[in-house]
C-alpha atoms as a PDB file:
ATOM      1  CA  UNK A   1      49.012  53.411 -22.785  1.00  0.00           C
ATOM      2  CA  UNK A   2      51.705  51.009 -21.339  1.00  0.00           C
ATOM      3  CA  UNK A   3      51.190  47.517 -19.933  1.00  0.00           C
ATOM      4  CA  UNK A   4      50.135  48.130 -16.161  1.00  0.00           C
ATOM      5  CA  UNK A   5      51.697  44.709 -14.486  1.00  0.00           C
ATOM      6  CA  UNK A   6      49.848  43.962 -11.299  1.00  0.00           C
ATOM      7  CA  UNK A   7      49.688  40.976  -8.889  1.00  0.00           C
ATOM      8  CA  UNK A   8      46.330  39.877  -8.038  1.00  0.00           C
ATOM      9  CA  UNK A   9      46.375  41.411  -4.759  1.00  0.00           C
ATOM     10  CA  UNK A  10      46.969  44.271  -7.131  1.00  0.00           C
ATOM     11  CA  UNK A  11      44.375  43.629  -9.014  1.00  0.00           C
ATOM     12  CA  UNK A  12      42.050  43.544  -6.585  1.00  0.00           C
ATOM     13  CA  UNK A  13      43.294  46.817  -4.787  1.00  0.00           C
ATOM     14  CA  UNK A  14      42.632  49.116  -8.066  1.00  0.00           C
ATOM     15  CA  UNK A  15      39.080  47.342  -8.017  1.00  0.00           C
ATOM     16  CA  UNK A  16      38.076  48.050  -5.026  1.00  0.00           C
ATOM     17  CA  UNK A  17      39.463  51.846  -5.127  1.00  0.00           C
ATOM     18  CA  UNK A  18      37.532  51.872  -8.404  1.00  0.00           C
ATOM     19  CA  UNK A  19      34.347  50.926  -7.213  1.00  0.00           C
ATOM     20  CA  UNK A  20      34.951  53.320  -3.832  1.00  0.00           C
ATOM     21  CA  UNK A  21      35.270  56.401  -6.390  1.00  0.00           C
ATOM     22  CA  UNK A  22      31.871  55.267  -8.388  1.00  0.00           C
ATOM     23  CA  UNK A  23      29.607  54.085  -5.771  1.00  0.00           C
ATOM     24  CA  UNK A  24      30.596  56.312  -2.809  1.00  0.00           C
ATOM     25  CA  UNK A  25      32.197  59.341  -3.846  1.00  0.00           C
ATOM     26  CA  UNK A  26      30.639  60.161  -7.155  1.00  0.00           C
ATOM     27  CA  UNK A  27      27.313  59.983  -5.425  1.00  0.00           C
ATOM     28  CA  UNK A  28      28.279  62.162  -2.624  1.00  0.00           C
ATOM     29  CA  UNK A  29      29.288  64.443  -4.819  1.00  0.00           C
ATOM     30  CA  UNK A  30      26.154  64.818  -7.403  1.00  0.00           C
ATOM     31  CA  UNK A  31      23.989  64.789  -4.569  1.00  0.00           C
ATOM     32  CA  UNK A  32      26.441  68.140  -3.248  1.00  0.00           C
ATOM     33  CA  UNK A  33      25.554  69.713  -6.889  1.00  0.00           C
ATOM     34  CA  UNK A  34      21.847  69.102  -6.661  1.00  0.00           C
ATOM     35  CA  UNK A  35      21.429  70.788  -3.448  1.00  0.00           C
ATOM     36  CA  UNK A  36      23.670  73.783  -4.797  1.00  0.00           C
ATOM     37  CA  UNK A  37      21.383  73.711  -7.778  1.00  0.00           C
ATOM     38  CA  UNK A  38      18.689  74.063  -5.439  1.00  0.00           C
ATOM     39  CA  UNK A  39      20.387  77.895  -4.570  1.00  0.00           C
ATOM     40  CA  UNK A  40      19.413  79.346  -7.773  1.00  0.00           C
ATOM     41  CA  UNK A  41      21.854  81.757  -9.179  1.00  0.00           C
ATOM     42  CA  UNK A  42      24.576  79.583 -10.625  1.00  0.00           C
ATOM     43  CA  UNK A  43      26.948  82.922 -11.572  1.00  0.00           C
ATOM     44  CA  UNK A  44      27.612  83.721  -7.948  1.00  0.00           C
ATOM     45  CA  UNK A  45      26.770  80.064  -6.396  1.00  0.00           C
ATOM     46  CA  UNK A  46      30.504  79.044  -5.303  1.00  0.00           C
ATOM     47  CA  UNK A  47      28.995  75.981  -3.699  1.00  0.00           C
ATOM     48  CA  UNK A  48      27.882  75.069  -7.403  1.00  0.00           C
ATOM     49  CA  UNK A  49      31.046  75.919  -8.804  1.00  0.00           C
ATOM     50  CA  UNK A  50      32.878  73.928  -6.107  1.00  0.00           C
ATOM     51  CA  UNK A  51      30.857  70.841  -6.744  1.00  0.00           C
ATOM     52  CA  UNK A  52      31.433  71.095 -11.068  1.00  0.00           C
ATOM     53  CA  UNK A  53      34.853  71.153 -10.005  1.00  0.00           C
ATOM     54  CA  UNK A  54      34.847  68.238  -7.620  1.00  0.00           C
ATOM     55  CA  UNK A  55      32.950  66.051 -10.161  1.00  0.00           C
ATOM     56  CA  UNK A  56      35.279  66.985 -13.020  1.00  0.00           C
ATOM     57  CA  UNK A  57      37.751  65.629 -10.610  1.00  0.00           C
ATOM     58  CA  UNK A  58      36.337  62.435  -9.591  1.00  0.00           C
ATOM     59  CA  UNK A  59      35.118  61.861 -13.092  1.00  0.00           C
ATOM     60  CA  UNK A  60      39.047  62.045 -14.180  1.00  0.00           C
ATOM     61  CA  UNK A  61      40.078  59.817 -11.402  1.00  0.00           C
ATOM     62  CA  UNK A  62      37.499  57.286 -12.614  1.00  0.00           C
ATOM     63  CA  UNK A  63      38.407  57.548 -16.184  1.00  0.00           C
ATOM     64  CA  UNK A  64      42.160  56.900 -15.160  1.00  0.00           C
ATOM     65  CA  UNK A  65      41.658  54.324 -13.276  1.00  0.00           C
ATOM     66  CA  UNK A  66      39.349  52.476 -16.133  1.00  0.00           C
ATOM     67  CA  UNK A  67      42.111  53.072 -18.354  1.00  0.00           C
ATOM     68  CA  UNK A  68      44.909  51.751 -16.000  1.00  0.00           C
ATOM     69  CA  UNK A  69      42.411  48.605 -15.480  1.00  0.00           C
ATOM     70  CA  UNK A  70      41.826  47.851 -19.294  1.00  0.00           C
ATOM     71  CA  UNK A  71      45.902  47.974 -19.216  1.00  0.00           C
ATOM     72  CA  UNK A  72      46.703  45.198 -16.579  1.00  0.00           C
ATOM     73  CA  UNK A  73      48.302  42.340 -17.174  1.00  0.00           C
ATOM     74  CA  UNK A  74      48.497  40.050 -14.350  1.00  0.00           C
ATOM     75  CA  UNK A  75      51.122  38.555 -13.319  1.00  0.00           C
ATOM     76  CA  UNK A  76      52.095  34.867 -12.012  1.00  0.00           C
ATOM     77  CA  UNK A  77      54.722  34.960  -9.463  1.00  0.00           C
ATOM     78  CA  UNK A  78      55.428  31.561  -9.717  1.00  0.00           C
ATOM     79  CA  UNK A  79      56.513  31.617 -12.761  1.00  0.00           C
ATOM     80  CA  UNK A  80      59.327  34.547 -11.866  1.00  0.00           C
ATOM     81  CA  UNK A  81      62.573  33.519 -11.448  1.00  0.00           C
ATOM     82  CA  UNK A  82      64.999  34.741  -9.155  1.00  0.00           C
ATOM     83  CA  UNK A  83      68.521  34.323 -11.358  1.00  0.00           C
ATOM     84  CA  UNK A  84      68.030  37.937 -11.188  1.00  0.00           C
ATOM     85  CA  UNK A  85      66.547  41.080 -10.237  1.00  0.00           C
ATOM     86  CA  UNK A  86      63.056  41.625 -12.155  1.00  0.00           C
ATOM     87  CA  UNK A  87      59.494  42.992 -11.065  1.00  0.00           C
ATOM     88  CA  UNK A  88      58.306  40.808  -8.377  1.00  0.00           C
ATOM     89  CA  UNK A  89      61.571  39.454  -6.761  1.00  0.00           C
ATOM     90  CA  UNK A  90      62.849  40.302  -3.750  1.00  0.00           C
ATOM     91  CA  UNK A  91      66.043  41.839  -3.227  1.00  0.00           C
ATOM     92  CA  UNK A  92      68.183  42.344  -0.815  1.00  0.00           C
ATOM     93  CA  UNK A  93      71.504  44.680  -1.093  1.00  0.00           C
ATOM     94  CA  UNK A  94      74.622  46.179   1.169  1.00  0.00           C
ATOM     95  CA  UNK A  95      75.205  49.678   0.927  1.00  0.00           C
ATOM     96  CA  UNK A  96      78.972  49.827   0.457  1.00  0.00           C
ATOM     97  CA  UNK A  97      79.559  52.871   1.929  1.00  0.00           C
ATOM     98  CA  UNK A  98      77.903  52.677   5.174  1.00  0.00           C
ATOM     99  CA  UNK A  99      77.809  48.597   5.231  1.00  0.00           C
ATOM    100  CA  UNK A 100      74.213  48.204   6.154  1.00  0.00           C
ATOM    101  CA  UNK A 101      72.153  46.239   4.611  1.00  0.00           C
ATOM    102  CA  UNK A 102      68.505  46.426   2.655  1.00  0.00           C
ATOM    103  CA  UNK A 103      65.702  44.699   0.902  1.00  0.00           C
ATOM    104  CA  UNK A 104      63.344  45.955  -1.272  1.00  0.00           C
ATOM    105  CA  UNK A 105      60.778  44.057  -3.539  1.00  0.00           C
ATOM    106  CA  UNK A 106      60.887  45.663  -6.542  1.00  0.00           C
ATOM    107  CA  UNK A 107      56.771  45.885  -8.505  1.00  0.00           C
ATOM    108  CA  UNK A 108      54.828  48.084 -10.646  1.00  0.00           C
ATOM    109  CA  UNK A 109      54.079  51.970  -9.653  1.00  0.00           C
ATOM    110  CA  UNK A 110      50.411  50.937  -8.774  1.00  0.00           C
ATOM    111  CA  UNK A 111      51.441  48.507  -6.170  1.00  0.00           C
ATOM    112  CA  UNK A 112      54.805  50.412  -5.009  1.00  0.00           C
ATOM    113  CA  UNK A 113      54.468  51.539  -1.332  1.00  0.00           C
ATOM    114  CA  UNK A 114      58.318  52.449   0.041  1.00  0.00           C
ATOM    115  CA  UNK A 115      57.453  52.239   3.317  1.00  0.00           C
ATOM    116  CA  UNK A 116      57.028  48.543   3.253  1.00  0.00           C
ATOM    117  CA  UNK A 117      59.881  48.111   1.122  1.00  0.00           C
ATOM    118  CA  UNK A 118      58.277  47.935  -2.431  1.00  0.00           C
ATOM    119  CA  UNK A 119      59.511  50.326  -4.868  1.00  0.00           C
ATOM    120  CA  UNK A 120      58.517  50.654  -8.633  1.00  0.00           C
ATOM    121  CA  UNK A 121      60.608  48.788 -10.792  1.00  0.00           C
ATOM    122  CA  UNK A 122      60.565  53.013 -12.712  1.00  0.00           C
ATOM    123  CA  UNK A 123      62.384  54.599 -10.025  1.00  0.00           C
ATOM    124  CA  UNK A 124      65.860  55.278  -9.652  1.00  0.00           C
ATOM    125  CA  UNK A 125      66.531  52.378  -7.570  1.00  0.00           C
ATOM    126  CA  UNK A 126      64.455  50.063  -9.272  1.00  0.00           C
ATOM    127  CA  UNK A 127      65.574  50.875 -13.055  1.00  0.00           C
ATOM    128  CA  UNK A 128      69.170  50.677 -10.937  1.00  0.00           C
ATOM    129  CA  UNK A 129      68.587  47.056  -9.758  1.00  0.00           C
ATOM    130  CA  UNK A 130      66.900  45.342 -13.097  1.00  0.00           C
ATOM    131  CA  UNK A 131      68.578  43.080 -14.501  1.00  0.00           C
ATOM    132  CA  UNK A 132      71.299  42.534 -12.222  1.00  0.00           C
ATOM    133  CA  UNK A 133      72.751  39.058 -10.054  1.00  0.00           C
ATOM    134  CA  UNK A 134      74.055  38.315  -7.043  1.00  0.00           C
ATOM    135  CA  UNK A 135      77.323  39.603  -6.690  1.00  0.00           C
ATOM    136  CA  UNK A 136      76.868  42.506  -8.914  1.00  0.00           C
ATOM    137  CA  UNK A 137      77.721  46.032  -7.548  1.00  0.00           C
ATOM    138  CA  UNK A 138      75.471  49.004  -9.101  1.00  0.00           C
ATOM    139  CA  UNK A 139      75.876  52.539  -8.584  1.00  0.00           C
ATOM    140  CA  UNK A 140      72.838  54.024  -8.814  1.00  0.00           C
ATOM    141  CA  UNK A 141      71.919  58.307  -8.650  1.00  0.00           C
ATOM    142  CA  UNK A 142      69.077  58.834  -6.182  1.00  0.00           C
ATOM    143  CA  UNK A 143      68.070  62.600  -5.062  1.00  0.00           C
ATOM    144  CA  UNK A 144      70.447  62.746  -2.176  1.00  0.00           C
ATOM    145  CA  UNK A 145      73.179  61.643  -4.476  1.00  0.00           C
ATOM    146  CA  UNK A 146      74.976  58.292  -5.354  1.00  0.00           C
ATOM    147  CA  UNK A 147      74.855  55.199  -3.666  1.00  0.00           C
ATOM    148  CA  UNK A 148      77.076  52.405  -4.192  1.00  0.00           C
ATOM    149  CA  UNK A 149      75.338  48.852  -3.382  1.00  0.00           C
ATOM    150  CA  UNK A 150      76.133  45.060  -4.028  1.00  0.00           C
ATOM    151  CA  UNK A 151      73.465  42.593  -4.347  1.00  0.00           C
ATOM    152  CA  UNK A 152      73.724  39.704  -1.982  1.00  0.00           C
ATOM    153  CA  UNK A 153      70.685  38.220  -2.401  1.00  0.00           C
ATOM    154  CA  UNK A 154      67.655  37.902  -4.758  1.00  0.00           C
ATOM    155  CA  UNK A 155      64.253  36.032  -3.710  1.00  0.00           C
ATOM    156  CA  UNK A 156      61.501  34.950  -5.499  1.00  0.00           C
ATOM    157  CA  UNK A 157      58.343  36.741  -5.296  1.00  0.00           C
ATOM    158  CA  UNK A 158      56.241  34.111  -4.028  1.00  0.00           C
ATOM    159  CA  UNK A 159      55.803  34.136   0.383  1.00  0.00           C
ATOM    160  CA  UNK A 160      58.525  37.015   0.482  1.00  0.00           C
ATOM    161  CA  UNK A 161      55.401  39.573   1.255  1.00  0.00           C
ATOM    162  CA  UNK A 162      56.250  43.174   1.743  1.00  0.00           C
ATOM    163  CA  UNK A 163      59.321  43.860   3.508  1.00  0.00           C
ATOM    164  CA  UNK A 164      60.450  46.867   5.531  1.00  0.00           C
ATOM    165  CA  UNK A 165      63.642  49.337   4.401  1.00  0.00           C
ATOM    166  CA  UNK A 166      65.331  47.593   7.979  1.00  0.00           C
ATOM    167  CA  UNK A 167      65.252  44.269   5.670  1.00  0.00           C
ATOM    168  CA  UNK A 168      62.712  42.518   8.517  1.00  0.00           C
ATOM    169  CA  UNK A 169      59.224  41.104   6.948  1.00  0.00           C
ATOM    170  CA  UNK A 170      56.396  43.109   7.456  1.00  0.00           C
ATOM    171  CA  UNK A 171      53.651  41.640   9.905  1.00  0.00           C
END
């Protein structure tokens, strides 16, 4: 398994959504398959059945999410710098074409949420933008076809906070 990068926010997040899957689900859910158990006939018991399934499920979820945690590397986003686009930084771009402009912080898949504005440094735009400088124009193939940007701007990742695809900070 890869190196999962995560900020400590991060960090925490997968924690938390950890410990929500082994304390609150899991429980709910072997308490479900005792009281199907208590029906008897496990061959025609569908609210057994249902329940093995469900627990196969969370116990996958768990297992993933172990595996992603014994994978993290955290990272110091002071230490980042911003003489180009990397994970963590900030970056903000004008769409050629239609002469808007757009910021996006670019981070791992575990912390990427688009509608704030942070998108995994693995997808199209992201693997697009690494690497680059200011001034740099990058053509990059996303599903609805190419886009054609130039990088005005990149900002270090520490205070920029999640940002919005309109390029305003996120309260």
């Amino acid at each position: 398994m890869e190196r999962v990068y995560l900020t400590r926010e991060g960090l925490r997040k997968l924690e938390e959504e950890l410990n929500s899957w082994k304390h609150i689900r899991l429980p709910e859910v072997l308490k479900g398959l005792m009281l199907a158990r208590e029906h008897g006939d496990f061959f025609e018991n569908a609210e057994y059945h249902a329940a093995r399934e469900e627990l196969t499920r969370i116990n996958s979820k768990i297992y993933q999410l172990e595996q992603t945690l014994a994978q993290v590397q955290l990272l110091d986003e002071a230490s980042i710098d911003n003489d180009q686009v990397r994970i963590l930084t900030t970056v903000r771009v004008r769409d050629d074409a239609k002469k808007s402009e757009r910021r996006y912080t670019l981070v791992s898949p575990e912390e990427a949420d688009p509608t704030i504005g942070k998108i995994s440094i693995y997808s199209p735009v992201g693997r697009g933008l690494i690497g680059k400088k200011v001034g740099d124009r990058v053509v990059i193939e996303i599903p609805s076809g190419k886009v054609e940007w130039t990088i005005l701007e990149i900002l270090p990742p520490h205070g920029t906070g999640g940002l919005n695809n309109g390029g305003t900070p996120s309260t």
